[in-house]
N, C-alpha and C. Protein backbone atom coordinates (compact mmCIF):
# COMPACT_ATOMS: atom_id res chain seq x y z
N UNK A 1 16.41 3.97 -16.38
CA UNK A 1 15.86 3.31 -15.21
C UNK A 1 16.26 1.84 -15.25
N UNK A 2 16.83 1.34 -14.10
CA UNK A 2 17.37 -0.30 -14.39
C UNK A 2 15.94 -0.91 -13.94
N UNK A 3 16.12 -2.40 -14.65
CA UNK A 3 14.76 -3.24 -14.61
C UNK A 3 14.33 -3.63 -13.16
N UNK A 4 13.34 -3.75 -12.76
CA UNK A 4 12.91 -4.12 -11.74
C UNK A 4 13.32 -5.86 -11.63
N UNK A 5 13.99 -5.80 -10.03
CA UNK A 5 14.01 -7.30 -9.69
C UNK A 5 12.86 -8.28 -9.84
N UNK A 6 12.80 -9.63 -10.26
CA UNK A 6 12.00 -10.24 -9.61
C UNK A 6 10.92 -10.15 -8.14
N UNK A 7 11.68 -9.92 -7.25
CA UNK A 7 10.77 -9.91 -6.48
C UNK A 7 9.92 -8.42 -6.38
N UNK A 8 10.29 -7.60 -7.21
CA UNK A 8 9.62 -6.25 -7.12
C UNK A 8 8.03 -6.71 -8.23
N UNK A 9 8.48 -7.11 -9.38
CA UNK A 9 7.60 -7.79 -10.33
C UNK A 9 7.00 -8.21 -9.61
N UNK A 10 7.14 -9.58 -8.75
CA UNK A 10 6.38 -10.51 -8.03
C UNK A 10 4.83 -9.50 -7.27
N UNK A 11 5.84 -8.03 -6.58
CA UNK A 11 5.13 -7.76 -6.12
C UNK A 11 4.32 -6.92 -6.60
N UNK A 12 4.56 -6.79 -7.45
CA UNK A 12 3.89 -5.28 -8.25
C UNK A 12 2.49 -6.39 -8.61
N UNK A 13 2.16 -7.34 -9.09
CA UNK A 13 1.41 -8.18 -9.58
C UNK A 13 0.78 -8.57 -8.31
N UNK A 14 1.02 -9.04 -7.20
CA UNK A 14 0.59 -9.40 -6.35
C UNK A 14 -0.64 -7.98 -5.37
N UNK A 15 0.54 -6.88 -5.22
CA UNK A 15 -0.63 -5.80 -4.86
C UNK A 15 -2.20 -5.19 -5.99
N UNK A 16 -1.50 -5.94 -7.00
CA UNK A 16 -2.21 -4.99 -7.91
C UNK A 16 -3.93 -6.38 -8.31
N UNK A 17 -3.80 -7.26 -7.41
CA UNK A 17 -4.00 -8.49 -7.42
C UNK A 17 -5.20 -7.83 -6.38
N UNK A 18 -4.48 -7.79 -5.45
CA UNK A 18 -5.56 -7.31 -3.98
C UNK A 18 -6.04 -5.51 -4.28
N UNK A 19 -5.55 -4.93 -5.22
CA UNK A 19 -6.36 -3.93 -5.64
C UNK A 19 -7.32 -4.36 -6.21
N UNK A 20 -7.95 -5.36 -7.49
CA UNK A 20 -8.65 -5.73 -8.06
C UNK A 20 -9.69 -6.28 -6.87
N UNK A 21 -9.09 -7.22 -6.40
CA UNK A 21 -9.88 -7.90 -5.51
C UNK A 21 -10.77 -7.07 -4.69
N UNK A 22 -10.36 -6.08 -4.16
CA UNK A 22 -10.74 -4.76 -3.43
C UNK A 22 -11.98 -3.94 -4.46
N UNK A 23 -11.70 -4.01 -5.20
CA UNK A 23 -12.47 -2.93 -6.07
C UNK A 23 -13.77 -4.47 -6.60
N UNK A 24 -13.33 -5.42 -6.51
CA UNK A 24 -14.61 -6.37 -7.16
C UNK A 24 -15.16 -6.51 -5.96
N UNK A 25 -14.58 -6.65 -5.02
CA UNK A 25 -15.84 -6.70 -3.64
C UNK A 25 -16.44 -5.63 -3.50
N UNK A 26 -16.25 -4.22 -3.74
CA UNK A 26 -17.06 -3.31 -3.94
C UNK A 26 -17.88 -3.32 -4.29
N UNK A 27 -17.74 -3.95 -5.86
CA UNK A 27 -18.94 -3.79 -6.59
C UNK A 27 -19.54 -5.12 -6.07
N UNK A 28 -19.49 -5.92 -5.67
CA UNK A 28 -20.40 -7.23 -5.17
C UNK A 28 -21.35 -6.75 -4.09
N UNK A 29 -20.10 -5.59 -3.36
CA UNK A 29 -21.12 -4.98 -2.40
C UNK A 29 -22.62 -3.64 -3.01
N UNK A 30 -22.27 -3.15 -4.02
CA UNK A 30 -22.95 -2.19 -4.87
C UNK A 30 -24.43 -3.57 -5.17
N UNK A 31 -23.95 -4.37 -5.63
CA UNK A 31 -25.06 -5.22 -6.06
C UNK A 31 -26.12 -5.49 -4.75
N UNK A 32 -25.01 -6.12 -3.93
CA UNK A 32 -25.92 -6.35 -2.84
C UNK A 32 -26.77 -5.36 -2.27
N UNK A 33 -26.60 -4.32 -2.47
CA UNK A 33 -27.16 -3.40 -2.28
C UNK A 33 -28.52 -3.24 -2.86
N UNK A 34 -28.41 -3.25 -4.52
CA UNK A 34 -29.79 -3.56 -5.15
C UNK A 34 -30.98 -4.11 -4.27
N UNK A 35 -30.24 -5.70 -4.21
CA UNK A 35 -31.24 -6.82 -3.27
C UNK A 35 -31.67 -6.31 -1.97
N UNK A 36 -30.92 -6.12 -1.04
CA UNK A 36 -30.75 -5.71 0.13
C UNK A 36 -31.90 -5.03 0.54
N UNK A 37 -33.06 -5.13 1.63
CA UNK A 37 -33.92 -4.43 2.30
C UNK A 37 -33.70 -2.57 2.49
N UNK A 38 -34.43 -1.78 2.33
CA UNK A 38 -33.78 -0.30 2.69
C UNK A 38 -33.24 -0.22 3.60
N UNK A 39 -33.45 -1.13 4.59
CA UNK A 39 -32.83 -0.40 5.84
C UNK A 39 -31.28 -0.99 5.91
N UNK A 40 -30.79 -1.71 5.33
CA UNK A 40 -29.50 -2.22 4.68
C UNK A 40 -28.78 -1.40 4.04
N UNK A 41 -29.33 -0.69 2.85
CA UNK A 41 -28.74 -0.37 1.76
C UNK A 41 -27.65 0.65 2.31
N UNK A 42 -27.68 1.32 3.02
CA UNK A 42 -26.48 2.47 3.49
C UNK A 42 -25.05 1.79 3.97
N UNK A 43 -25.27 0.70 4.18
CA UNK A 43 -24.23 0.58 5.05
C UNK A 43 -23.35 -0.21 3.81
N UNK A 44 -24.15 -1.10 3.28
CA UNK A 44 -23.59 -1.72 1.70
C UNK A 44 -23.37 -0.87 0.79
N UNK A 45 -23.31 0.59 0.13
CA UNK A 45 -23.24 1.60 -0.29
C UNK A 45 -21.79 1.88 0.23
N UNK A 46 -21.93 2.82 1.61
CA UNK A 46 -20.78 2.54 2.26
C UNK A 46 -19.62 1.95 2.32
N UNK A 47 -19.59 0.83 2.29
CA UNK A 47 -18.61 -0.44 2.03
C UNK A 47 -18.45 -0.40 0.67
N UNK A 48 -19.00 -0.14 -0.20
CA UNK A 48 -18.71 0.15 -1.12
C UNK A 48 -17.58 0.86 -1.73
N UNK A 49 -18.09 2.08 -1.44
CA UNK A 49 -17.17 3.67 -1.43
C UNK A 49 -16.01 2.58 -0.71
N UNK A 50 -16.11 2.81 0.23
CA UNK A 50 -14.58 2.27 1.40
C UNK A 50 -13.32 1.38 0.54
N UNK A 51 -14.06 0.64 -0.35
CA UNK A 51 -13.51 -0.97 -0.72
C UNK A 51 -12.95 0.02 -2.34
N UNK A 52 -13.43 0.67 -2.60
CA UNK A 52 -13.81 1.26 -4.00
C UNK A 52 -12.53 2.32 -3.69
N UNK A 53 -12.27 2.82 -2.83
CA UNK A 53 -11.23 3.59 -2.46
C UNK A 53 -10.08 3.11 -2.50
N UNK A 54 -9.81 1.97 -1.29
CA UNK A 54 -8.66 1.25 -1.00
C UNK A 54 -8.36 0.37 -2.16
N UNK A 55 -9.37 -0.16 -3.35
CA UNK A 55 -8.31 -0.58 -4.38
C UNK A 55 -7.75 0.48 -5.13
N UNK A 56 -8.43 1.23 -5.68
CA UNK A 56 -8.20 2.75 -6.29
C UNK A 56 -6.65 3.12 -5.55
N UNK A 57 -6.29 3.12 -4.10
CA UNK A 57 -5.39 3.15 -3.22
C UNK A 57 -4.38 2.40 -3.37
N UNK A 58 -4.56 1.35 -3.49
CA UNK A 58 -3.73 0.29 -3.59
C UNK A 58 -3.25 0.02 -4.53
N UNK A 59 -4.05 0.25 -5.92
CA UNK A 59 -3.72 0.14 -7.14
C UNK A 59 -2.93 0.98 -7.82
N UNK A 60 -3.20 2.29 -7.00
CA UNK A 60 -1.84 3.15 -7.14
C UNK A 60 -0.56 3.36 -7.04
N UNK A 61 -0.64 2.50 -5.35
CA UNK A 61 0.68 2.52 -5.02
C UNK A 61 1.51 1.21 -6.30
N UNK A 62 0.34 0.18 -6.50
CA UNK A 62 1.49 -0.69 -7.29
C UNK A 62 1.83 -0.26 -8.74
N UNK A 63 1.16 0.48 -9.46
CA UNK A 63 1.46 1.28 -10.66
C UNK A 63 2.71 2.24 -10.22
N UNK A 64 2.81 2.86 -9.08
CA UNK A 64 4.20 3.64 -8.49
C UNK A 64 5.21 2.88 -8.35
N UNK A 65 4.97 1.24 -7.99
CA UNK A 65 5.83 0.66 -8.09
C UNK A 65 6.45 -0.42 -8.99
N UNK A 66 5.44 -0.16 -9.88
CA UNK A 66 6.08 -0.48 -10.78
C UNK A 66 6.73 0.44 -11.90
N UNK A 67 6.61 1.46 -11.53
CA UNK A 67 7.59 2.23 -12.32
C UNK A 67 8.97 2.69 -11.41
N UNK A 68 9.01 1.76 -10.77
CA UNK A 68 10.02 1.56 -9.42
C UNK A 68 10.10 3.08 -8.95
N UNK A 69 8.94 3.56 -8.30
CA UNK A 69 9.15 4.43 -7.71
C UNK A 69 8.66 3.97 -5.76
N UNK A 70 10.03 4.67 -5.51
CA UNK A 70 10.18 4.27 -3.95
C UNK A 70 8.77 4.98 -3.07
N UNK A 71 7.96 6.10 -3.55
CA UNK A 71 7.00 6.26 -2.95
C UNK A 71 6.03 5.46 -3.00
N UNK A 72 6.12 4.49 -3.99
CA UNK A 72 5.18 2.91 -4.06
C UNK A 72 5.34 2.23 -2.98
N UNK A 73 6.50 1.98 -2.81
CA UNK A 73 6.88 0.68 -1.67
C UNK A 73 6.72 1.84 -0.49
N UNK A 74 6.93 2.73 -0.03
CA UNK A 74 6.53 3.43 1.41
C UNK A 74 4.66 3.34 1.29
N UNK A 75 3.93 3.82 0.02
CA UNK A 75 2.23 3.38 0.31
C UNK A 75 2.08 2.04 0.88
N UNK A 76 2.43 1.12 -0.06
CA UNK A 76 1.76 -0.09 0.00
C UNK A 76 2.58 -0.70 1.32
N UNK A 77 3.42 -0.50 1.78
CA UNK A 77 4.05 -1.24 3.51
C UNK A 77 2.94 -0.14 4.44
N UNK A 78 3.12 0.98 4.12
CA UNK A 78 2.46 1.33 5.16
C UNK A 78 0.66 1.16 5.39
N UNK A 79 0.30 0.81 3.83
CA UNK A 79 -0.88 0.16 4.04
C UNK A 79 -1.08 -0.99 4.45
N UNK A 80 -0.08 -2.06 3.96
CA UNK A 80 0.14 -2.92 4.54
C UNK A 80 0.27 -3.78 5.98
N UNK A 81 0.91 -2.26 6.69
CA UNK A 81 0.99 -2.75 7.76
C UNK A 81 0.03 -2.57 8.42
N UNK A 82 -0.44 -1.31 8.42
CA UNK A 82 -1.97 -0.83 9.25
C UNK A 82 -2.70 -1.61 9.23
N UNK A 83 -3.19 -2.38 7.72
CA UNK A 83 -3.99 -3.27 7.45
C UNK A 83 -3.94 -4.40 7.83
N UNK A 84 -2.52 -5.05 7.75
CA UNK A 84 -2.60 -6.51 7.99
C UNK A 84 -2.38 -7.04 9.30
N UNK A 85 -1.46 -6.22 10.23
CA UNK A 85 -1.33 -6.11 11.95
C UNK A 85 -2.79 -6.38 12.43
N UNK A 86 -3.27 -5.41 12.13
CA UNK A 86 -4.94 -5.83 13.12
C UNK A 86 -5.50 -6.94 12.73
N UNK A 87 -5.69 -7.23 11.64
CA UNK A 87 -6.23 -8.25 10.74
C UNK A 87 -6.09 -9.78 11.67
N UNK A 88 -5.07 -9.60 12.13
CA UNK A 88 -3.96 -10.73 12.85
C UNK A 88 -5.25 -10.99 13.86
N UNK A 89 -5.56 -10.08 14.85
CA UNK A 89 -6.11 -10.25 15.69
C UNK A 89 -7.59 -10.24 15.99
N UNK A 90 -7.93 -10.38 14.68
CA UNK A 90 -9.47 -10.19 14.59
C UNK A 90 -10.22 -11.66 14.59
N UNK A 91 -9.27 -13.09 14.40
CA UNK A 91 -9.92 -14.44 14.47
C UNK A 91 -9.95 -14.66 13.12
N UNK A 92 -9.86 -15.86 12.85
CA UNK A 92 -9.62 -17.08 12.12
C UNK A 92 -9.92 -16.78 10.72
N UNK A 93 -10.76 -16.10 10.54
CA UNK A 93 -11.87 -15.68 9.63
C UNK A 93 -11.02 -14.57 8.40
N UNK A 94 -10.25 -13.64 9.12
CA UNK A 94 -9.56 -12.58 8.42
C UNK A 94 -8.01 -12.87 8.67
N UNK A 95 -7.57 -13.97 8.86
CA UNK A 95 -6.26 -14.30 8.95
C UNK A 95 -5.68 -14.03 7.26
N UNK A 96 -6.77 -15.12 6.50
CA UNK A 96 -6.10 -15.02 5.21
C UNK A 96 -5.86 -14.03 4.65
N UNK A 97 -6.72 -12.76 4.79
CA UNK A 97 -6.69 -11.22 4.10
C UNK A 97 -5.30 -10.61 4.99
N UNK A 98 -5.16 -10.92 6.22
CA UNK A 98 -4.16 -9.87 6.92
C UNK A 98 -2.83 -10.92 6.07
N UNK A 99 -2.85 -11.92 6.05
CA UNK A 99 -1.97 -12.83 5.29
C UNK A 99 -1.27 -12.46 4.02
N UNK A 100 -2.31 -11.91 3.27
CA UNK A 100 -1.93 -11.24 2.31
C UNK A 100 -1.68 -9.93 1.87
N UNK A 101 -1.95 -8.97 2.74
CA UNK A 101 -1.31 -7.64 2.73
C UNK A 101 0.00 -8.06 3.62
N UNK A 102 0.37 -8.88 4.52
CA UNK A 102 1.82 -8.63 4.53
C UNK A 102 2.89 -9.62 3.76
N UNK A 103 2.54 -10.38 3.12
CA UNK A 103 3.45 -11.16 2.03
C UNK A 103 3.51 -10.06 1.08
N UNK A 104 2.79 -8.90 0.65
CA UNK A 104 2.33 -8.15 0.10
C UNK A 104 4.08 -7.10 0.42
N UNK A 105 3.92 -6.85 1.44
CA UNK A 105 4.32 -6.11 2.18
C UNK A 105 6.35 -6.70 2.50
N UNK A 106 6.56 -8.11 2.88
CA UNK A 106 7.69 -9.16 2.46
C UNK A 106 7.93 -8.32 1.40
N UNK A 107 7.44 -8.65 0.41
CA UNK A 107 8.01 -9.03 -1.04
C UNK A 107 9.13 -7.78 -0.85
N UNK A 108 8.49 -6.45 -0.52
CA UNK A 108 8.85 -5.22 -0.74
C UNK A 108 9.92 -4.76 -0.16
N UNK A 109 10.20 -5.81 0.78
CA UNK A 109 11.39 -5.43 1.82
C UNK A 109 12.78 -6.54 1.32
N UNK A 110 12.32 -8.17 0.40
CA UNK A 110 13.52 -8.51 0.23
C UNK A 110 14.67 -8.03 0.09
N UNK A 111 16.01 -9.02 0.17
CA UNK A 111 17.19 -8.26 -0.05
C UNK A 111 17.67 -7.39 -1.77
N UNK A 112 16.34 -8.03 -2.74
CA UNK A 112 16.95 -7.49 -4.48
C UNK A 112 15.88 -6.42 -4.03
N UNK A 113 14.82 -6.29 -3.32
CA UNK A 113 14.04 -5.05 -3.49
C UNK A 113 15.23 -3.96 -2.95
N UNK A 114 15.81 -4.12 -1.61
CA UNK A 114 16.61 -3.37 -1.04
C UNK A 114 17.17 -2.47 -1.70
N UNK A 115 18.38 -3.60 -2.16
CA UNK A 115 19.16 -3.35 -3.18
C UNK A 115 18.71 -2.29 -4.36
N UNK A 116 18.00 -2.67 -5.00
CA UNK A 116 17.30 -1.94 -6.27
C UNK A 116 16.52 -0.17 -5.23
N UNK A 117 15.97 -0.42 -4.11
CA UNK A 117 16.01 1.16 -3.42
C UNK A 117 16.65 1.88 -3.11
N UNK A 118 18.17 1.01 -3.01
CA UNK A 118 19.09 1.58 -2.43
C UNK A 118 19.92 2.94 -2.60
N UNK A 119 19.79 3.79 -3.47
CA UNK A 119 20.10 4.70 -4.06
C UNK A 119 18.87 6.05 -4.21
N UNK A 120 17.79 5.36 -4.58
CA UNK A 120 16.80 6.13 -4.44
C UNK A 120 16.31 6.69 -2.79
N UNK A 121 16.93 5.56 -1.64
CA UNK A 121 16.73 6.11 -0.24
C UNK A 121 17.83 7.21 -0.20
N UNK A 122 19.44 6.68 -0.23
CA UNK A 122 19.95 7.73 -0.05
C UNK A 122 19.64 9.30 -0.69
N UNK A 123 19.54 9.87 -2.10
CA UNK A 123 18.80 10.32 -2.31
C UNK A 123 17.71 11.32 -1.36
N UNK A 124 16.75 10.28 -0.60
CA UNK A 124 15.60 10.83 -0.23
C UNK A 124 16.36 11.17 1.27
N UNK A 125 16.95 10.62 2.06
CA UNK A 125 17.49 10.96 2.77
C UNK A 125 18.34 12.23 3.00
N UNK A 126 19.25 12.40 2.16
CA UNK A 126 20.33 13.26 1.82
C UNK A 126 19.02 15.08 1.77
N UNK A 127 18.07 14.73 0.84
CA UNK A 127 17.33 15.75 1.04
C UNK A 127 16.87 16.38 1.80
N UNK A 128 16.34 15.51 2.89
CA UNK A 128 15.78 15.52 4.02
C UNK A 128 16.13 16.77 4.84
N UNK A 129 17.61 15.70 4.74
CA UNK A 129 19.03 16.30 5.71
C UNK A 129 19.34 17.68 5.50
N UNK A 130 18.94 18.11 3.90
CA UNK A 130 19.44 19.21 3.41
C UNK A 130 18.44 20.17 3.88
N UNK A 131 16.79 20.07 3.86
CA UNK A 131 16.24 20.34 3.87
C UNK A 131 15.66 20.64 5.78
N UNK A 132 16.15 19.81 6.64
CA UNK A 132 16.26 20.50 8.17
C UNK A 132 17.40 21.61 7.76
N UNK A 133 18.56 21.19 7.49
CA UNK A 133 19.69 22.13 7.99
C UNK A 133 19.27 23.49 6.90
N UNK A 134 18.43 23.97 6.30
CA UNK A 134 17.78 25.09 6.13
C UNK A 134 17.13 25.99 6.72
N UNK A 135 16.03 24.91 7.26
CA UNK A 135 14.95 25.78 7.89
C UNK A 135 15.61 25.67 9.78
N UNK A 136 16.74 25.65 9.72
CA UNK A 136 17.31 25.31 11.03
C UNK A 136 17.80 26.83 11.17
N UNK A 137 17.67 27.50 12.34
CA UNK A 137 18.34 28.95 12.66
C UNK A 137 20.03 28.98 12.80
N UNK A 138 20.88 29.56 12.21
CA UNK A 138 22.08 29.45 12.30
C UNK A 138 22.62 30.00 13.45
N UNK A 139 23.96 29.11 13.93
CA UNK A 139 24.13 29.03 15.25
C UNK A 139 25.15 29.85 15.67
N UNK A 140 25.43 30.71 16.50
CA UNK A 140 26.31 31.61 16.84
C UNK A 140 27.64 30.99 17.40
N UNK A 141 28.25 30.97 17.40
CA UNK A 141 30.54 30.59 17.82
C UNK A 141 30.76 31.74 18.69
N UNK A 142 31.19 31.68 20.06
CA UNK A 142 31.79 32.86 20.48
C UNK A 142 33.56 32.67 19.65
């Protein structure tokens, strides 16, 4: 396996950054929960699970990518993007979070990340290809 570029490193550390982060607001939210009036507690529970997931989620994809596997970088962009697009438009407040799932999301697309996928797409491609022209009905020639 050749070494991961810099900017793949960069990013592998960086998602795995906002996985943590993800999974400690969970539990901040678990606490709050303690304190929290009953009629509170479900929804902080809730958020919990949710936050408790998506680092669990997230933290996956960057352990995939850091074993430079290309199904890493397809999780984390496509979480990325879902996540950080709306984020955009929600006001001032969640700029910085949508901010950082797509620098998140950059890193993964530079030109040494490219490069370093570049073989592993063709690859996934080529399969693909192989894999329609199978289940494809063969075509009759007069």
């Amino acid at each position: 396996m050749k070494k991961l570029p810099g900017t793949l490193r960069a990013a592998v550390w960086w998602w795995a950054a906002l996985a943590v982060a993800a999974a400690g607001f969970g539990a901040a939210s678990i606490g709050n929960a303690q304190i929290a009036p009953a009629a509170d507690r479900t929804g902080l529970v809730a958020l919990a699970v949710v936050l408790g997931l998506l680092g669990a989620l997230v933290g996956y994809g960057a352990w995939q990518l850091s074993r430079g596997r290309l199904a890493g970088r397809g999780l984390l962009t496509t979480f990325g993007l879902i996540g950080g697009l709306p984020l955009l438009a929600r006001g001032p407040r969640l700029t910085v979070l949508a901010a950082g799932l797509l620098i998140g999301v950059v890193m993964l697309w530079l030109p040494p990340s490219l490069t370093y996928f570049k073989e592993q797409s063709r690859e996934a491609r080529a399969r693909r290809k192989a894999e329609r022209a199978a289940t494809r009905p063969p075509t009759r020639r007069p």
